[in-house]
PDB file of N, CA and C in Angstrom:
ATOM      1  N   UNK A   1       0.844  -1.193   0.000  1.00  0.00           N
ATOM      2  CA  UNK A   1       0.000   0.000   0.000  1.00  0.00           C
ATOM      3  C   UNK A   1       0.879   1.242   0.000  1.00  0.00           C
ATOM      4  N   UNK A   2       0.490   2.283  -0.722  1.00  0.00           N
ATOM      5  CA  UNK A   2       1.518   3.243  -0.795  1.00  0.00           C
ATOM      6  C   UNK A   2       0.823   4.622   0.156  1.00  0.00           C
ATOM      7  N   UNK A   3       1.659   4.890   0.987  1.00  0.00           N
ATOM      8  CA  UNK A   3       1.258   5.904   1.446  1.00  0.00           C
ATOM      9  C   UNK A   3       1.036   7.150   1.170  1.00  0.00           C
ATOM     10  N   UNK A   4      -0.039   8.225   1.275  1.00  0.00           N
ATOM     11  CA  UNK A   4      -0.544   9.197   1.110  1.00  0.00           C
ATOM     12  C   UNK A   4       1.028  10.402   0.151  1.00  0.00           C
ATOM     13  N   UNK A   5       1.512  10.361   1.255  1.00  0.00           N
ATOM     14  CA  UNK A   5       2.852  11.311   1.387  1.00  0.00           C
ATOM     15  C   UNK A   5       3.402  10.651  -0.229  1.00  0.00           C
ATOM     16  N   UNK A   6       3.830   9.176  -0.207  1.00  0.00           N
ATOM     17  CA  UNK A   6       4.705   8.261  -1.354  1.00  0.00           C
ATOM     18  C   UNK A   6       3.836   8.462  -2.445  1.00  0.00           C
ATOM     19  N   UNK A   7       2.484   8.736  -2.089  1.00  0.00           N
ATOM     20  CA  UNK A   7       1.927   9.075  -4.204  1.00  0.00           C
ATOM     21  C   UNK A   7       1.527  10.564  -4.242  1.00  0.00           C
ATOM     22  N   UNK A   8       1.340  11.717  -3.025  1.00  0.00           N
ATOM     23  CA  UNK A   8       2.188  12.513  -4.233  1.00  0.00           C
ATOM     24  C   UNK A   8       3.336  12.938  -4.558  1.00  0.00           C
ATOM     25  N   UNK A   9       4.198  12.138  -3.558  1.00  0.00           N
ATOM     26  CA  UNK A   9       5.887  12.643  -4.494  1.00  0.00           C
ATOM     27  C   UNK A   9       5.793  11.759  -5.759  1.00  0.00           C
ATOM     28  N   UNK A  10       5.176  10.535  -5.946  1.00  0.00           N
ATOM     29  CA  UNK A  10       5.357   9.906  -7.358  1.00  0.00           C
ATOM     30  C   UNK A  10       4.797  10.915  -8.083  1.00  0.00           C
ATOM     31  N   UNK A  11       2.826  11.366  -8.068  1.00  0.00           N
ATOM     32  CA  UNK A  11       2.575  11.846  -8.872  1.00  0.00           C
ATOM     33  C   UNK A  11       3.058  13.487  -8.971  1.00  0.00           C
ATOM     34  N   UNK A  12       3.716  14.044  -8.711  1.00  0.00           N
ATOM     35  CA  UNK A  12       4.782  15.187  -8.694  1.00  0.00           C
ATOM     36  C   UNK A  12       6.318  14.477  -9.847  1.00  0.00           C
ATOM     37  N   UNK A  13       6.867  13.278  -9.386  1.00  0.00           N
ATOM     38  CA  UNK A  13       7.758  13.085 -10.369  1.00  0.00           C
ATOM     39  C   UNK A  13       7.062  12.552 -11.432  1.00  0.00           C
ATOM     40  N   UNK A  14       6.044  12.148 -11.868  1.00  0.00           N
ATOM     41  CA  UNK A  14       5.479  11.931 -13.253  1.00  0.00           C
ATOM     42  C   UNK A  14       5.205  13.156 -13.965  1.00  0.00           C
ATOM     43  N   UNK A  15       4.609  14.120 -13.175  1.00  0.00           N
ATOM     44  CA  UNK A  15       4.425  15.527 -14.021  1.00  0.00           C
ATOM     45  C   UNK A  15       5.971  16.203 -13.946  1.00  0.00           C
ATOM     46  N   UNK A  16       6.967  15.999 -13.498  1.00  0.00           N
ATOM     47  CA  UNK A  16       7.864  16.402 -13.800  1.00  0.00           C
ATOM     48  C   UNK A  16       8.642  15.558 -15.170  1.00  0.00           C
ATOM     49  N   UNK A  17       8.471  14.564 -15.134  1.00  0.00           N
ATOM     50  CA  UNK A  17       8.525  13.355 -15.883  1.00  0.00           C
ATOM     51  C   UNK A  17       8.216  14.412 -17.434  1.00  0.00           C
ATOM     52  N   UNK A  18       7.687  14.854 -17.741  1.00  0.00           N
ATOM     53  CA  UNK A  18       6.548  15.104 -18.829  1.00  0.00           C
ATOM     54  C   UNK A  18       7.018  16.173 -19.227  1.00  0.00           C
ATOM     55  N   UNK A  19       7.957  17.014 -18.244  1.00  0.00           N
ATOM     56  CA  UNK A  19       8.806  18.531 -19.254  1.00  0.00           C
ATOM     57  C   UNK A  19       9.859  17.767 -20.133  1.00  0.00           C
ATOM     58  N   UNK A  20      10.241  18.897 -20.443  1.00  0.00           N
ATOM     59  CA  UNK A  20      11.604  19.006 -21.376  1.00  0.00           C
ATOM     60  C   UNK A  20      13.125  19.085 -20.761  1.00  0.00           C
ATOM     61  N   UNK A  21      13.484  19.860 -19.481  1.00  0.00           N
ATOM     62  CA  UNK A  21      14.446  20.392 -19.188  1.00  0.00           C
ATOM     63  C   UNK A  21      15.330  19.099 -18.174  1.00  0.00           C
ATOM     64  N   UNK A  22      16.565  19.475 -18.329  1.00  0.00           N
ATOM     65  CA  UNK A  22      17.347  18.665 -17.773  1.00  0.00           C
ATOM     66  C   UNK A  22      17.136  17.853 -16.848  1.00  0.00           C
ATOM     67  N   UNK A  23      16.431  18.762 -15.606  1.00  0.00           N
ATOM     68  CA  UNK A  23      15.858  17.769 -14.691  1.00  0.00           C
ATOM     69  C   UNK A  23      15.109  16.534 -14.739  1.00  0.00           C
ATOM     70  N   UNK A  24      13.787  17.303 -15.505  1.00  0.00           N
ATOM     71  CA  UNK A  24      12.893  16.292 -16.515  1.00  0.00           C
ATOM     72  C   UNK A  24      13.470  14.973 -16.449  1.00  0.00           C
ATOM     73  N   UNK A  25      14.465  15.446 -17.511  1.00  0.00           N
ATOM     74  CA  UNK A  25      15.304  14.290 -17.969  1.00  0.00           C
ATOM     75  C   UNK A  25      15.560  12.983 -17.185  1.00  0.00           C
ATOM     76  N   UNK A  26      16.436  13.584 -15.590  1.00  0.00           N
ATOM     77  CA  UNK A  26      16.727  12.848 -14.830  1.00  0.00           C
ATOM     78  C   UNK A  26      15.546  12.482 -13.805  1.00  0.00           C
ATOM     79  N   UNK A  27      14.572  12.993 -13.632  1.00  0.00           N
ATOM     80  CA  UNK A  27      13.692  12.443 -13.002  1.00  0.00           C
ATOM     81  C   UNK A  27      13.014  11.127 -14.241  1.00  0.00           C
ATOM     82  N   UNK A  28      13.057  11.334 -15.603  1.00  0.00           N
ATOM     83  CA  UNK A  28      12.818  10.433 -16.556  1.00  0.00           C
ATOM     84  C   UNK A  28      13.492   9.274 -16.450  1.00  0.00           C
ATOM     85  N   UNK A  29      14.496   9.432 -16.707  1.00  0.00           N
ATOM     86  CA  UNK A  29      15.668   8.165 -16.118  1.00  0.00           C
ATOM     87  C   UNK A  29      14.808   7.280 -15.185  1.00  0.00           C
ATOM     88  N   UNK A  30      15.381   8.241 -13.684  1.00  0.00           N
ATOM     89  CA  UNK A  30      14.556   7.470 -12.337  1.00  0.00           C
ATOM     90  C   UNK A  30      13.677   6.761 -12.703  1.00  0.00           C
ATOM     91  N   UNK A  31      12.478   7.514 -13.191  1.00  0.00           N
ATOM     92  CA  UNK A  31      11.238   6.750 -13.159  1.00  0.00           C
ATOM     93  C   UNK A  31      11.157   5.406 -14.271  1.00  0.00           C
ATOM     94  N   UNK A  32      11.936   5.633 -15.042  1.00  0.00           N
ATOM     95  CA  UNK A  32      11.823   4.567 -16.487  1.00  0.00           C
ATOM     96  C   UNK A  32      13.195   3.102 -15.805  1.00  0.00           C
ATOM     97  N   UNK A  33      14.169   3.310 -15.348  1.00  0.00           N
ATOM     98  CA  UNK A  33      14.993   2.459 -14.893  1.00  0.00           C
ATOM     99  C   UNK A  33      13.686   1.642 -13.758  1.00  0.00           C
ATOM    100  N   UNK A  34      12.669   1.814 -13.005  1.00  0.00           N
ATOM    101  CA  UNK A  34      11.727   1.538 -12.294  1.00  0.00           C
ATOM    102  C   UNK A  34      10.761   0.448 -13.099  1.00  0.00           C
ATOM    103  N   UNK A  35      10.423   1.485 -14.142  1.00  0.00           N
ATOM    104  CA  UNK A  35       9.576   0.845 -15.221  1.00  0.00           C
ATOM    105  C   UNK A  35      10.243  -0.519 -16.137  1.00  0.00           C
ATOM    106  N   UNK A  36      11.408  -0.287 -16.477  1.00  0.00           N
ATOM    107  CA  UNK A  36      12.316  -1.700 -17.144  1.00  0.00           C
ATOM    108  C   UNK A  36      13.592  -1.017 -17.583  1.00  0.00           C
ATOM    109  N   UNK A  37      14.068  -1.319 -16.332  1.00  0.00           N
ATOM    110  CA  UNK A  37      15.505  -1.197 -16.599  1.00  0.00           C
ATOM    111  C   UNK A  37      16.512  -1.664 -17.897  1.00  0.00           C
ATOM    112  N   UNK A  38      16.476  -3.098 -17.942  1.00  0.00           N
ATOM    113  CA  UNK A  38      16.961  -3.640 -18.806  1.00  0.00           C
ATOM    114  C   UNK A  38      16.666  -2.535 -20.237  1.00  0.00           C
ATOM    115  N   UNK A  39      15.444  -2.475 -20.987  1.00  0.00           N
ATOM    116  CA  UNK A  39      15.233  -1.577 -22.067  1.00  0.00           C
ATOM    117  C   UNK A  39      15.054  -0.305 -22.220  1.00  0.00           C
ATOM    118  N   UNK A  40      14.720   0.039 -20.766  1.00  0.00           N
ATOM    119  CA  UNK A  40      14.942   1.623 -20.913  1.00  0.00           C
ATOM    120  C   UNK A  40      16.473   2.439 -20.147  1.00  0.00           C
ATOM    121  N   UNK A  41      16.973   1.504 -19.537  1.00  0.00           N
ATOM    122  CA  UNK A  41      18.075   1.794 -18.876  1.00  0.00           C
ATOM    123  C   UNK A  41      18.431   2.393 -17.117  1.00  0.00           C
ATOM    124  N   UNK A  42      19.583   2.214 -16.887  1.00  0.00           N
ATOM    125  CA  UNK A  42      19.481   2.349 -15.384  1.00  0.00           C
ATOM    126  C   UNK A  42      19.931   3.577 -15.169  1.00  0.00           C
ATOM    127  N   UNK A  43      19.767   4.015 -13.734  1.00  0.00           N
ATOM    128  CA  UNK A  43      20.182   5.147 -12.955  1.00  0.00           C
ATOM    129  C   UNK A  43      21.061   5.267 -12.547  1.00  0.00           C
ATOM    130  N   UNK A  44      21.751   6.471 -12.625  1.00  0.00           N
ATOM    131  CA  UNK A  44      23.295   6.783 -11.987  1.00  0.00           C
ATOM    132  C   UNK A  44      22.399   7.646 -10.790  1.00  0.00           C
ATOM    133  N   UNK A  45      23.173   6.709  -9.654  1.00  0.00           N
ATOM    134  CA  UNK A  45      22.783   7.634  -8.355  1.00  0.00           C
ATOM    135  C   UNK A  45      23.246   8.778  -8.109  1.00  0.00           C
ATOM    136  N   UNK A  46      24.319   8.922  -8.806  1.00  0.00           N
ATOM    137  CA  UNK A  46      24.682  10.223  -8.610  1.00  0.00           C
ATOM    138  C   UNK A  46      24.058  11.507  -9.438  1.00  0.00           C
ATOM    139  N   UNK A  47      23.013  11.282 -10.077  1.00  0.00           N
ATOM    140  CA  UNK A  47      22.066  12.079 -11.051  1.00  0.00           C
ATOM    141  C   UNK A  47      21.439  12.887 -10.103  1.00  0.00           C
ATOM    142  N   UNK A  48      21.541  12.022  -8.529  1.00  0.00           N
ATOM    143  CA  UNK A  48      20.510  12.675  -7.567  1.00  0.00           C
ATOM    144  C   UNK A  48      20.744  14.271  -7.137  1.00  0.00           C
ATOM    145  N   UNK A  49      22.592  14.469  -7.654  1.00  0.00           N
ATOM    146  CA  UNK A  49      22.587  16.008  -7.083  1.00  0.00           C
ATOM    147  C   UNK A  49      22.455  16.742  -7.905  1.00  0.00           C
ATOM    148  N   UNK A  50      22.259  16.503  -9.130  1.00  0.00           N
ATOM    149  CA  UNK A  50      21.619  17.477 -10.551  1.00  0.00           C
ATOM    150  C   UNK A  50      20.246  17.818 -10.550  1.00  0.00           C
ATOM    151  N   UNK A  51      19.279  17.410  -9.688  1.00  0.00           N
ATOM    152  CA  UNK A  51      18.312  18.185  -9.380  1.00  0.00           C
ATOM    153  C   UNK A  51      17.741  18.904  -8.114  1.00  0.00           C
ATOM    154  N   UNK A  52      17.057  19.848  -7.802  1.00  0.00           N
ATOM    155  CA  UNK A  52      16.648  20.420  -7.026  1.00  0.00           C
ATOM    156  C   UNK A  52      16.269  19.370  -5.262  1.00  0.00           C
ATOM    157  N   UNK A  53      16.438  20.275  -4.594  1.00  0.00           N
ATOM    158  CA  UNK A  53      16.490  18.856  -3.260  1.00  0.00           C
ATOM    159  C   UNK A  53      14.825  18.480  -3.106  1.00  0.00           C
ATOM    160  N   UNK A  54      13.877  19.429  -3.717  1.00  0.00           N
ATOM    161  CA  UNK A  54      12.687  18.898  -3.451  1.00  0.00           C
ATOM    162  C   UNK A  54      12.490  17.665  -4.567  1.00  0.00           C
ATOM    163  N   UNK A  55      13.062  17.603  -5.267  1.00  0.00           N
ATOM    164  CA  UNK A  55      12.891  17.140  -6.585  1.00  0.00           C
ATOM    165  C   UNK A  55      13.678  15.027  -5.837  1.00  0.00           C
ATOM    166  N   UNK A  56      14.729  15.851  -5.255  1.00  0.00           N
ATOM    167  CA  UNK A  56      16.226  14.331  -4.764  1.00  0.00           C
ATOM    168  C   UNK A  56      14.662  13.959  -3.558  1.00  0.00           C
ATOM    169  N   UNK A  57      13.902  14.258  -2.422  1.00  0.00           N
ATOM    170  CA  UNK A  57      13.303  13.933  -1.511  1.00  0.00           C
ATOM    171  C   UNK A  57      12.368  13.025  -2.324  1.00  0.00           C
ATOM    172  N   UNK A  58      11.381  13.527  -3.312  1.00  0.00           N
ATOM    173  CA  UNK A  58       9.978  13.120  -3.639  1.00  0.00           C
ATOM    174  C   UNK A  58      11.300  11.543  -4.049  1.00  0.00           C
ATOM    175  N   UNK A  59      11.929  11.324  -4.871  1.00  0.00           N
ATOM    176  CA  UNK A  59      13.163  10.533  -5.657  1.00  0.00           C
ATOM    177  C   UNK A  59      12.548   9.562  -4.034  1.00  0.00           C
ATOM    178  N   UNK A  60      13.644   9.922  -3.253  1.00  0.00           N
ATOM    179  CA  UNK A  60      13.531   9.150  -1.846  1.00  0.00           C
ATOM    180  C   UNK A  60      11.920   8.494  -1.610  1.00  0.00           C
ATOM    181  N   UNK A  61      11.274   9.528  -1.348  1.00  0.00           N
ATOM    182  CA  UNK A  61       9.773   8.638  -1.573  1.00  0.00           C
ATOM    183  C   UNK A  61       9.535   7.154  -2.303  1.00  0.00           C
ATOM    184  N   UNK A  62       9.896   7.451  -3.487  1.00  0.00           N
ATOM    185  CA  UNK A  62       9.606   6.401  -4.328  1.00  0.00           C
ATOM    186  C   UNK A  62      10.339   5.755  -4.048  1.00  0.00           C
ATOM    187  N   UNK A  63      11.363   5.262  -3.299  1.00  0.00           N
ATOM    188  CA  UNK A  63      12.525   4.359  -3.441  1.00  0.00           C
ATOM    189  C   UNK A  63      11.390   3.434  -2.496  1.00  0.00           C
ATOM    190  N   UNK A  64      10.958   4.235  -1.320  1.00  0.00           N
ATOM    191  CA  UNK A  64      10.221   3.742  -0.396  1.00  0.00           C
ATOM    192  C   UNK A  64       8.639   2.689  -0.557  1.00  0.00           C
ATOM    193  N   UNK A  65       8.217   3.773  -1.921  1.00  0.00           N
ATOM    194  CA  UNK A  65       7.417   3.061  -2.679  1.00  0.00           C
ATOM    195  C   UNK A  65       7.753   1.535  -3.605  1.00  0.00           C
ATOM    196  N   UNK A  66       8.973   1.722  -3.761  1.00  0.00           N
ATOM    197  CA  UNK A  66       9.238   0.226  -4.564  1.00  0.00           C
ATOM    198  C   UNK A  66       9.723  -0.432  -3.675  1.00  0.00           C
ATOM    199  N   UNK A  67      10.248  -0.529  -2.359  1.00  0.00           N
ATOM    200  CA  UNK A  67      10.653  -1.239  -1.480  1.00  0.00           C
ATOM    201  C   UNK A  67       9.371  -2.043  -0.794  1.00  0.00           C
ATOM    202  N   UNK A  68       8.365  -0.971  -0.463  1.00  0.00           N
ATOM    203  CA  UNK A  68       7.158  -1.747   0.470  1.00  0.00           C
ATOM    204  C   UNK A  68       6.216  -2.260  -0.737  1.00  0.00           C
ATOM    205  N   UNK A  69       5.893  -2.052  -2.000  1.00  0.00           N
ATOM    206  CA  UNK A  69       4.844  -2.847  -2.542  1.00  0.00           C
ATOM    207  C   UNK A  69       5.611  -4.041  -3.364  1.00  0.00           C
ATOM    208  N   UNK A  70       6.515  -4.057  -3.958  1.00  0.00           N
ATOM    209  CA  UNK A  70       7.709  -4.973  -4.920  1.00  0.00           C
ATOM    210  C   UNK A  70       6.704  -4.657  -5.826  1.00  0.00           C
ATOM    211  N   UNK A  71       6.013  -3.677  -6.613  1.00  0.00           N
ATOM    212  CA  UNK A  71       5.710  -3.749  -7.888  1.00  0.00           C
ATOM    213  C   UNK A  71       6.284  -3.003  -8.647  1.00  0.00           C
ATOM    214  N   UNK A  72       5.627  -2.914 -10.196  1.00  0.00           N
ATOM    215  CA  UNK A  72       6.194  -2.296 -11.115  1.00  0.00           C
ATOM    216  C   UNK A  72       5.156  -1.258 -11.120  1.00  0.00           C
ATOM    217  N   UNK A  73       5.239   0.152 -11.889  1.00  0.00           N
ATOM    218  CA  UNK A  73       4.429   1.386 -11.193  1.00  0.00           C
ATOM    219  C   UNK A  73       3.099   0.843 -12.195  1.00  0.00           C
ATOM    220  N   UNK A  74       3.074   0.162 -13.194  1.00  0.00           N
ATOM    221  CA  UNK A  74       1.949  -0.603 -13.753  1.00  0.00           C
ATOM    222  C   UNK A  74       0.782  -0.986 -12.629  1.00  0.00           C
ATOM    223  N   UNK A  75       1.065  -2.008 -11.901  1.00  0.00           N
ATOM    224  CA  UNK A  75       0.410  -2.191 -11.096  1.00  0.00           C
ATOM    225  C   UNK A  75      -0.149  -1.374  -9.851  1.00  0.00           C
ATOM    226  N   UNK A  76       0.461  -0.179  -9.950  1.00  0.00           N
ATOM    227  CA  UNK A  76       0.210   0.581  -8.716  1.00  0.00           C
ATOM    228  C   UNK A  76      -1.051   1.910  -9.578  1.00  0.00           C
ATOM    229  N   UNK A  77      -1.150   1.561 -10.839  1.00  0.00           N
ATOM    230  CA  UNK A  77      -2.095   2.235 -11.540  1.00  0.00           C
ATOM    231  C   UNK A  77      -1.381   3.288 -12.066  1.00  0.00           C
ATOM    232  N   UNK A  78      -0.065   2.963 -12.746  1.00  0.00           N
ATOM    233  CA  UNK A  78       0.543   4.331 -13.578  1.00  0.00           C
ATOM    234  C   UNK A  78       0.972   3.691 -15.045  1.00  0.00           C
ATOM    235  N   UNK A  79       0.267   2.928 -15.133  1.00  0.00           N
ATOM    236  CA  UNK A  79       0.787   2.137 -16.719  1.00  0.00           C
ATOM    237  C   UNK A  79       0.641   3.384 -17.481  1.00  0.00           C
ATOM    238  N   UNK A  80      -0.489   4.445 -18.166  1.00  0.00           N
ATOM    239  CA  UNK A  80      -0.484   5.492 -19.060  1.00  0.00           C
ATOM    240  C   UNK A  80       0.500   6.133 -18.468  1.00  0.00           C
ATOM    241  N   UNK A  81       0.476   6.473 -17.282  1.00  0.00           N
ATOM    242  CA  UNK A  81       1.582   7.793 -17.213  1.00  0.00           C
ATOM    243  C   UNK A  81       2.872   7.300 -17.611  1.00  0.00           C
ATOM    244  N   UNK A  82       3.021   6.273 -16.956  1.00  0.00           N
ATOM    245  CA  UNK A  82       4.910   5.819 -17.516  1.00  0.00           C
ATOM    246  C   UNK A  82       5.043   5.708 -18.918  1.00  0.00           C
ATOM    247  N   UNK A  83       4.170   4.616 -19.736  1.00  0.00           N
ATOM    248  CA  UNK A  83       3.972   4.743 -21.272  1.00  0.00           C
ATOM    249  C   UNK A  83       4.405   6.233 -22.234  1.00  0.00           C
ATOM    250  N   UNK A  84       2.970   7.598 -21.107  1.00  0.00           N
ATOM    251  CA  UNK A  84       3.614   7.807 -21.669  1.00  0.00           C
ATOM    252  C   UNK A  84       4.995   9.049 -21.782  1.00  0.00           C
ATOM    253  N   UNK A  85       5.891   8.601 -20.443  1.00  0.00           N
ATOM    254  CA  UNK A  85       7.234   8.791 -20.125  1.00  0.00           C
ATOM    255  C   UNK A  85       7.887   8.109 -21.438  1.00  0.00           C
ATOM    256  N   UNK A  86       7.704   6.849 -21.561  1.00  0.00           N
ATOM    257  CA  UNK A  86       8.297   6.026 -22.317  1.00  0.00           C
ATOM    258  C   UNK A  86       8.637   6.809 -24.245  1.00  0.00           C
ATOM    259  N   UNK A  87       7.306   7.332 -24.131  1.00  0.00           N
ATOM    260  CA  UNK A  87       7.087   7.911 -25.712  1.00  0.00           C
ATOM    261  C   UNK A  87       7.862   8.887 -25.997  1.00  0.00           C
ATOM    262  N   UNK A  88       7.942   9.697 -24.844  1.00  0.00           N
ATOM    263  CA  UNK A  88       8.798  11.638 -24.712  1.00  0.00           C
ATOM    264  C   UNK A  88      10.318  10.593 -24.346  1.00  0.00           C
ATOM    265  N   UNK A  89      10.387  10.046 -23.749  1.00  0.00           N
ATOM    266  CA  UNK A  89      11.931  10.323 -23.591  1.00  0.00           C
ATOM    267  C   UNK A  89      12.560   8.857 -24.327  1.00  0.00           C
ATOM    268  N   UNK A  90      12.347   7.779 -24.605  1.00  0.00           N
ATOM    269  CA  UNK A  90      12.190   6.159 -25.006  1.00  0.00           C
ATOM    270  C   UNK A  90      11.604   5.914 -26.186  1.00  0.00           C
ATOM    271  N   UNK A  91      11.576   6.514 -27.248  1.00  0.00           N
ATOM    272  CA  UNK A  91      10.591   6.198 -27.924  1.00  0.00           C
ATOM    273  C   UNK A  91      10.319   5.505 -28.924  1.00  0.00           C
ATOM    274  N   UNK A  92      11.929   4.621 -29.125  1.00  0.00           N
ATOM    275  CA  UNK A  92      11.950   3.466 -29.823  1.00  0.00           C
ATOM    276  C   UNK A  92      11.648   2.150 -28.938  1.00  0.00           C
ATOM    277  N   UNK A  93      10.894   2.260 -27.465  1.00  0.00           N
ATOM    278  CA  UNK A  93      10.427   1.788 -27.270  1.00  0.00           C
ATOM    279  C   UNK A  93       8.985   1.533 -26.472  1.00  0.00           C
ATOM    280  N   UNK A  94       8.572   2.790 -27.085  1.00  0.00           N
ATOM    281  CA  UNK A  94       7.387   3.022 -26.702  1.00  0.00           C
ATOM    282  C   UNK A  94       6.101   2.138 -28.085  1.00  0.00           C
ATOM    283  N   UNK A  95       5.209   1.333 -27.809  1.00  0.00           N
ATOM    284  CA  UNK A  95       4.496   0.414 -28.089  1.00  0.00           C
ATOM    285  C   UNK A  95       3.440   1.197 -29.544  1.00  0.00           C
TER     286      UNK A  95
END
């Protein structure tokens, strides 16, 4: 079960997910290495000090979020939103 606090720092990094700018970017990473690592690729932890600290906390949230449910954010009811992460930043492997 994800706690109150853990979905909206997710849904805060999905709409960040969805700009253009550098950060974007690396919150894109985060969230897509989550989604399938193997094809969309992994995270350099150290990406964490290239964005803003509210930005590195919500990050922390979610770690918390994939630790207590073991799912993929599919199942937690973000299949469109990650998809479509997948399309803007992935998009030779977006479906």
């Amino acid at each position: 079960m994800i706690r109150k606090t853990q979905k909206a720092a997710l849904d805060r990094l999905v709409e960040i997910a969805n700009g253009d700018t550098g950060q974007c970017r690396i919150v894109a990473d985060f969230l897509l290495a989550w989604w399938n690592a193997p094809e969309c690729g992994g995270f350099d932890l150290t990406n964490i000090w290239a964005v803003d600290t509210a930005i590195a906390e919500d990050m922390v949230q979610v770690f918390g979020i994939i630790r207590d449910t073991h799912s993929y954010p599919d199942k937690l009811g973000y299949k469109e939103d990650f998809q479509a992460i997948v399309r803007q930043w992935r998009p030779e492997f977006a479906a």
